[in-house]
N, C-alpha and C. Protein backbone atom coordinates (compact mmCIF):
# COMPACT_ATOMS: atom_id res chain seq x y z
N UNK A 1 -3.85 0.69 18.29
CA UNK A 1 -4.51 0.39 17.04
C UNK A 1 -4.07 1.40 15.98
N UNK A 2 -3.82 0.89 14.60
CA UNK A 2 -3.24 2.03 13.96
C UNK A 2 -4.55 2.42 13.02
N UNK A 3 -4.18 3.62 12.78
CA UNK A 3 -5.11 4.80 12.22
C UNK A 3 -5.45 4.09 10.46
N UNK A 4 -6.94 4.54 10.60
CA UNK A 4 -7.64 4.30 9.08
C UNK A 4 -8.02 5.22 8.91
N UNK A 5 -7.98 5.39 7.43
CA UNK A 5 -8.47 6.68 6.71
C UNK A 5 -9.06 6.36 5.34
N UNK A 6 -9.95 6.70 5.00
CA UNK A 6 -11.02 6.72 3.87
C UNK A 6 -10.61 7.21 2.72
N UNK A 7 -9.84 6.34 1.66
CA UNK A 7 -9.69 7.71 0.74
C UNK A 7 -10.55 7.84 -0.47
N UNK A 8 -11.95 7.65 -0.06
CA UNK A 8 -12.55 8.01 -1.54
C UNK A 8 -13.88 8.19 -0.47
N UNK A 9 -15.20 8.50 -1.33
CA UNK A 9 -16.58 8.50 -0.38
C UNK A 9 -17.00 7.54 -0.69
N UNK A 10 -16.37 5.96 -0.70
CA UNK A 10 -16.82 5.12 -0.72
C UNK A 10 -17.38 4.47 0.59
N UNK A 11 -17.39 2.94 0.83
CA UNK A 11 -17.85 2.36 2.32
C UNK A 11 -16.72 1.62 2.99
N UNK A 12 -15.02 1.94 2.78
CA UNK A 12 -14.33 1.32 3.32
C UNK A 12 -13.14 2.45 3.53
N UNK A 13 -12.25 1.51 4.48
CA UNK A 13 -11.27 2.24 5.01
C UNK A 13 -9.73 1.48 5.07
N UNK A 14 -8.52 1.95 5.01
CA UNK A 14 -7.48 1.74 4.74
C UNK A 14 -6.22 2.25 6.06
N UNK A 15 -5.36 1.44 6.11
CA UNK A 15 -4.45 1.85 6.89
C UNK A 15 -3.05 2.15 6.54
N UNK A 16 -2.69 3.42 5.65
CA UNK A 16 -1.57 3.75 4.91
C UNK A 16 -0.16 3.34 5.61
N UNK A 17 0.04 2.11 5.45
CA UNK A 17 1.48 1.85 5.83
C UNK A 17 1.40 0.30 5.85
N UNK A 18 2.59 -0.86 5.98
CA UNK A 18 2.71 -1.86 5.55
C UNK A 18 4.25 -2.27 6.17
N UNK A 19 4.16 -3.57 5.84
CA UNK A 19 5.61 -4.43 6.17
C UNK A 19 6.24 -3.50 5.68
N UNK A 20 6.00 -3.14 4.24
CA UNK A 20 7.20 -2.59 3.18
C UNK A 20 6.46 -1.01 2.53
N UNK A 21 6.58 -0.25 3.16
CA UNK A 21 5.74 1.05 2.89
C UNK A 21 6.76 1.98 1.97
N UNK A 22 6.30 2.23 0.71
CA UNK A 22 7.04 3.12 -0.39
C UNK A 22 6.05 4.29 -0.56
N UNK A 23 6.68 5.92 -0.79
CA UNK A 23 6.25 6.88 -1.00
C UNK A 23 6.69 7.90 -1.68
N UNK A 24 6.38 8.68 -2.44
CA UNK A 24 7.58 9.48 -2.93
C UNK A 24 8.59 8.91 -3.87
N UNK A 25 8.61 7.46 -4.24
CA UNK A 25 9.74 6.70 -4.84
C UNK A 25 9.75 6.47 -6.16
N UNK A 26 10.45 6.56 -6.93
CA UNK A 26 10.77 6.37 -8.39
C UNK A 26 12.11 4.97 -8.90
N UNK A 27 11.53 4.18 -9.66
CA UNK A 27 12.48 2.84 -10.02
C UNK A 27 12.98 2.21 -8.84
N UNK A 28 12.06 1.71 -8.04
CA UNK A 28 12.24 0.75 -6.78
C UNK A 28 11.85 -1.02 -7.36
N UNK A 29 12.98 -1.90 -7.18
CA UNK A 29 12.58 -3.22 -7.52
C UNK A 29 12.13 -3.91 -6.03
N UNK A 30 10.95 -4.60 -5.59
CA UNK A 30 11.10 -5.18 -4.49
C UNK A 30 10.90 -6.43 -5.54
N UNK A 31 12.01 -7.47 -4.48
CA UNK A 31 12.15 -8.89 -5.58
C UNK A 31 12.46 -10.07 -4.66
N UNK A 32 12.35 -11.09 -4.49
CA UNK A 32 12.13 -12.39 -3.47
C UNK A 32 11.74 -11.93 -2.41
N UNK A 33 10.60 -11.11 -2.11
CA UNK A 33 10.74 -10.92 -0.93
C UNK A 33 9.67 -11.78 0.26
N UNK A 34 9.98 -11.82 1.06
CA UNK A 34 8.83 -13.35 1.91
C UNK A 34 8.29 -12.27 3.11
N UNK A 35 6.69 -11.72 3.14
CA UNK A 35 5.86 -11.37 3.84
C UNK A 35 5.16 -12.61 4.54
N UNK A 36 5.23 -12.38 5.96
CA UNK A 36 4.34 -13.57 6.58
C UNK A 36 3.97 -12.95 7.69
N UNK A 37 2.94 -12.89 7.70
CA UNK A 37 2.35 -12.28 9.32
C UNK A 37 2.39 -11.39 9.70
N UNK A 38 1.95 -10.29 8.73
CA UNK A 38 2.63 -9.00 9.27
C UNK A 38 1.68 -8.16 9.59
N UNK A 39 0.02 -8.68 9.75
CA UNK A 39 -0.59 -8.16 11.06
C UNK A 39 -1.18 -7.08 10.21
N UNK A 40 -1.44 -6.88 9.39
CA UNK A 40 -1.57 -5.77 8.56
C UNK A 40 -1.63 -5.55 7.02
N UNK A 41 -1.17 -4.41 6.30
CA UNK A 41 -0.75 -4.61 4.79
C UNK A 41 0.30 -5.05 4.50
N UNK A 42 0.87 -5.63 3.58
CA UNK A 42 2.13 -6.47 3.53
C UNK A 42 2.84 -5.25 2.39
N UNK A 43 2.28 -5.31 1.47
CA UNK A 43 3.45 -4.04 0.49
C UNK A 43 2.34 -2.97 0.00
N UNK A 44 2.95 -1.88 0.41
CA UNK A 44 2.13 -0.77 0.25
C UNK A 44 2.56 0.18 -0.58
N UNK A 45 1.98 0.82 -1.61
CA UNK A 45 2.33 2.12 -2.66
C UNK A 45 1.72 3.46 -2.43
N UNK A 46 2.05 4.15 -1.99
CA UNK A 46 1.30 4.94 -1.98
C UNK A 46 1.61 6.82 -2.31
N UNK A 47 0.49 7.09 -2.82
CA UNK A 47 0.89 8.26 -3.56
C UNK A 47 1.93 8.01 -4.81
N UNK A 48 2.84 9.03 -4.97
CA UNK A 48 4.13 8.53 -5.82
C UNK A 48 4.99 7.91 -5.71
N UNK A 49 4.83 6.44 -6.58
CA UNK A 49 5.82 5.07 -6.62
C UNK A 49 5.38 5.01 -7.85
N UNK A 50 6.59 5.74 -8.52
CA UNK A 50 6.59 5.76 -10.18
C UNK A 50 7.48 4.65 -10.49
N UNK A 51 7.28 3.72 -11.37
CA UNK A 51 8.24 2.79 -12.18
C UNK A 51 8.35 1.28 -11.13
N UNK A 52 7.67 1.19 -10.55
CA UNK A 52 7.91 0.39 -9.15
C UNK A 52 7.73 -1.08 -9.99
N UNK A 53 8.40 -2.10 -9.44
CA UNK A 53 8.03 -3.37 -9.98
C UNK A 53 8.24 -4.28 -8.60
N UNK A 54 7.35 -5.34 -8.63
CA UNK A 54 7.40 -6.52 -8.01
C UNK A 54 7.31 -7.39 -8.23
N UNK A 55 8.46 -8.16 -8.20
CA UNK A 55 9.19 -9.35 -8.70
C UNK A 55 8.90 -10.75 -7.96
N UNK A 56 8.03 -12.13 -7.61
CA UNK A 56 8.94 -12.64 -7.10
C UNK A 56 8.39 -12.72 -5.78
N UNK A 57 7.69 -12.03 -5.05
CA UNK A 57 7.52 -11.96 -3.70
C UNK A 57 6.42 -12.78 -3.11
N UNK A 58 6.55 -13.14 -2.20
CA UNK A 58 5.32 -13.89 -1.60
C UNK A 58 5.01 -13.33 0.20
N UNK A 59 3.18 -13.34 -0.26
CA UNK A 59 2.76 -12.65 1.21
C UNK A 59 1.81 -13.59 1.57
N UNK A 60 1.74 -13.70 2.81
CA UNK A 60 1.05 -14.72 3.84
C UNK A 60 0.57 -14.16 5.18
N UNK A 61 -0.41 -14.64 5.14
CA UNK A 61 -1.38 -14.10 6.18
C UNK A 61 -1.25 -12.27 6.71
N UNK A 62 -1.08 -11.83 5.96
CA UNK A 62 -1.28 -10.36 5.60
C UNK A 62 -2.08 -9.62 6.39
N UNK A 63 -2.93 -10.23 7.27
CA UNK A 63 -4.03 -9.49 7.79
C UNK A 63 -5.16 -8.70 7.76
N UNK A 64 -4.47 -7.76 6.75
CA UNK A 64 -5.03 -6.21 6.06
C UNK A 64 -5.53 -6.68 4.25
N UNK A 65 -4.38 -6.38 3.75
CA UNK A 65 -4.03 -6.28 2.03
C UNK A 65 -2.90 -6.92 1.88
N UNK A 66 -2.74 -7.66 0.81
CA UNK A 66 -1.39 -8.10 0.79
C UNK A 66 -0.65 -6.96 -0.16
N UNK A 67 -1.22 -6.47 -0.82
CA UNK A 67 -0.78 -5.26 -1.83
C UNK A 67 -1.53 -4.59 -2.44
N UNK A 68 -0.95 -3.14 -1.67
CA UNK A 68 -2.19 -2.10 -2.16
C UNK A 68 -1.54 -1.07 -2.77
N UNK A 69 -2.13 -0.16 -3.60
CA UNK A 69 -1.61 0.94 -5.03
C UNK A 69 -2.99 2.20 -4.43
N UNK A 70 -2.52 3.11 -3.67
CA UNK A 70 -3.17 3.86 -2.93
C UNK A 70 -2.56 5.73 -3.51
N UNK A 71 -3.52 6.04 -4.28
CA UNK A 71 -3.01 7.63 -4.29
C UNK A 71 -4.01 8.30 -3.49
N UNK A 72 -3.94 9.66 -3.20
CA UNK A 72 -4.48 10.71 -2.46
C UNK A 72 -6.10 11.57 -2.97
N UNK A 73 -6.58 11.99 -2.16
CA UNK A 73 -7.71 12.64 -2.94
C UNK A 73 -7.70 14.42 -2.22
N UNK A 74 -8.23 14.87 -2.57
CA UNK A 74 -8.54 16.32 -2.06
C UNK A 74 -9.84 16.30 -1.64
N UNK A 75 -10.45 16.01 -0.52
CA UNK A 75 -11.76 15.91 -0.19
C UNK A 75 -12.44 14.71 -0.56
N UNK A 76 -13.49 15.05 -1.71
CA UNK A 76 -14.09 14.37 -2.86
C UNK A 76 -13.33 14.39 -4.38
N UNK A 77 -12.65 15.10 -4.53
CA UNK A 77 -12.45 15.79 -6.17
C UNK A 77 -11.00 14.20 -6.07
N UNK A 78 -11.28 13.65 -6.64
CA UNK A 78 -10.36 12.55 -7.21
C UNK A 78 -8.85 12.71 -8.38
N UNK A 79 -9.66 13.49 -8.82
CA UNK A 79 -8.30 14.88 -9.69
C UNK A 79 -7.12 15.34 -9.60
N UNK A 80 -7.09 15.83 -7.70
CA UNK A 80 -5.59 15.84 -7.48
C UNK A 80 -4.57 15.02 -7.17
């Protein structure tokens, strides 16, 4: 089972990674791209994915999220 993690003190939880998992990335196009079944999150952002665009793509039965925009927290403090 893959790992969830909470990133806010809200009442839900997340599983940082995906069909198509970007991190750290700057001017990434994902464009026709066909998600189907992938048991999970289908396109994932997380932290820094500056300039990112998605073009075009289609996700199906996703499981999780079909697309999630996920930055980091320091505890509680939402800031960093």
């Amino acid at each position: 089972m893959a790992d969830y993690e909470m990133p806010s003190g809200g009442d839900w939880s997340i599983h940082r990674g995906g069909a198509i998992f970007l991190d750290g990335t700057e001017d990434v196009t994902i464009e026709g791209v066909n998600v189907h079944q992938a048991g999970g999150n289908g396109i994932f952002l997380s932290n820094h994915a500056w300039r990112t665009q998605l073009v075009g793509n289609t996700i199906g039965g996703a499981g999780d999220s079909a697309i999630l925009l996920v930055g980091s927290t320091e505890f509680m403090n939402g800031t960093a």
